[in-house]
C-alpha atoms as a PDB file:
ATOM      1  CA  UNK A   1      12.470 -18.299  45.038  1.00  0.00           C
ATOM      2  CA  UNK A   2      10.042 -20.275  43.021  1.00  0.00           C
ATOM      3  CA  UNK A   3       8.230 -23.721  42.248  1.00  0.00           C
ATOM      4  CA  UNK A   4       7.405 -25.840  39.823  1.00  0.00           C
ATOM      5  CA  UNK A   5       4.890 -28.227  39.912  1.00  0.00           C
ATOM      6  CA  UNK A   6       1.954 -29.404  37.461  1.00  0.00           C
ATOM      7  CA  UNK A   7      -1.087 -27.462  37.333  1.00  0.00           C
ATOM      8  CA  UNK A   8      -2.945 -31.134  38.605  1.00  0.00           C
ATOM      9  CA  UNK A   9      -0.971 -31.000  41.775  1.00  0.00           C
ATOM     10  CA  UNK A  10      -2.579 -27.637  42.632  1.00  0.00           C
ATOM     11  CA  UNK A  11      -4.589 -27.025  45.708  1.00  0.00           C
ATOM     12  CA  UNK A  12      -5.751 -23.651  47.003  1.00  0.00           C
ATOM     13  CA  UNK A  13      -6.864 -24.070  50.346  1.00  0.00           C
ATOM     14  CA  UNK A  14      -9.866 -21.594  52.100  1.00  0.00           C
ATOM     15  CA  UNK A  15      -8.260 -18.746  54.359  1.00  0.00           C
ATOM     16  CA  UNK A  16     -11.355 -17.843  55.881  1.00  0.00           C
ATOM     17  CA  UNK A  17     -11.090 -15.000  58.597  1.00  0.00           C
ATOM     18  CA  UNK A  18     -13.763 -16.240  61.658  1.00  0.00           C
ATOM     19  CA  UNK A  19     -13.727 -14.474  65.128  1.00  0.00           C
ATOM     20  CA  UNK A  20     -14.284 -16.873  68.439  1.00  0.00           C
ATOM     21  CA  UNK A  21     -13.215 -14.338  70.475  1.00  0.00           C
ATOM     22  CA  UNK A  22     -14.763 -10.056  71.412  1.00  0.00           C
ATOM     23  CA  UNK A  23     -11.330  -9.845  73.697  1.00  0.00           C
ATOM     24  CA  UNK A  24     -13.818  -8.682  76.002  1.00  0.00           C
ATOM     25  CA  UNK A  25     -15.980  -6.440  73.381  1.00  0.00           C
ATOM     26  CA  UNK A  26     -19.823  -6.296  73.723  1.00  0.00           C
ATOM     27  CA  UNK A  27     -21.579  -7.727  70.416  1.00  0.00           C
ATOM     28  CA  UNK A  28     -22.898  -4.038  69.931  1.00  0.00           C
ATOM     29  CA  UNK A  29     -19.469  -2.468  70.268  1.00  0.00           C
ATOM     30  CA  UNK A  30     -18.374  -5.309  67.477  1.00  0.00           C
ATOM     31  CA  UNK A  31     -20.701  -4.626  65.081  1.00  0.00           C
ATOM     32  CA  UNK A  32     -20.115  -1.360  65.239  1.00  0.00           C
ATOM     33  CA  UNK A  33     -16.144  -2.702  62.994  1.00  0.00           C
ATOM     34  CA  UNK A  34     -19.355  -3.182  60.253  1.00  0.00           C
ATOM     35  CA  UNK A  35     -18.305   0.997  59.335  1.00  0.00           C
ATOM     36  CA  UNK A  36     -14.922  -0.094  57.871  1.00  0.00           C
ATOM     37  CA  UNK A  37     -15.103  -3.750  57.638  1.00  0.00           C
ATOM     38  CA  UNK A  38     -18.127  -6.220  55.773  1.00  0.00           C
ATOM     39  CA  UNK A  39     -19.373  -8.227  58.956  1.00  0.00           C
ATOM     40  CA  UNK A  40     -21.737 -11.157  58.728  1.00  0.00           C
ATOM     41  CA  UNK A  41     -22.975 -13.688  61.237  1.00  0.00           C
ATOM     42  CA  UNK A  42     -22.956 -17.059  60.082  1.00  0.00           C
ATOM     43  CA  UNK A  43     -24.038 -20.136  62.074  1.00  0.00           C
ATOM     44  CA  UNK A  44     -21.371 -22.589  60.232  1.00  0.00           C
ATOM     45  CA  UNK A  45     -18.012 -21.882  58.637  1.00  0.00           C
ATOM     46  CA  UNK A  46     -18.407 -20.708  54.954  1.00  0.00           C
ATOM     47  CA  UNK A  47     -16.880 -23.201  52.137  1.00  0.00           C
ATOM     48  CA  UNK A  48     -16.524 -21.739  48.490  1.00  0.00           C
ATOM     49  CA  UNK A  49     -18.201 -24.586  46.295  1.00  0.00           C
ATOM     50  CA  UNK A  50     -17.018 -23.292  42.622  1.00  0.00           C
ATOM     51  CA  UNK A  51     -14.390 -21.907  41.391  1.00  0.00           C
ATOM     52  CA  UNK A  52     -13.999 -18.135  41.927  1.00  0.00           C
ATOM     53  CA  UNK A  53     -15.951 -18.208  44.325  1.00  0.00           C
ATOM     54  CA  UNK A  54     -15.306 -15.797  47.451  1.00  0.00           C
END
């Protein structure tokens, strides 16, 4: 399948991967993903603000 739309119609949305949850997990035993995963606390949800941005 495919689209076609103009290039001005385009909108790329964030897809931003933020826990709420441990399931139950201490913070320690969370972190502790940091060995195969990049883990960062932030206070507020991350928004790109230029393009190519991640």
């Amino acid at each position: 399948m495919a689209v076609h739309f103009p290039d001005n119609q385009l909108q790329i949305v964030d897809y931003n991967r933020t826990v709420t949850d441990l399931n139950g997990l201490s913070d320690d035993q969370f972190l502790k993903l940091e060995k195969g995963f990049e883990v960062e606390k932030w206070e507020l949800n991350f928004k790109p603000g230029k393009l190519h941005e991640i």
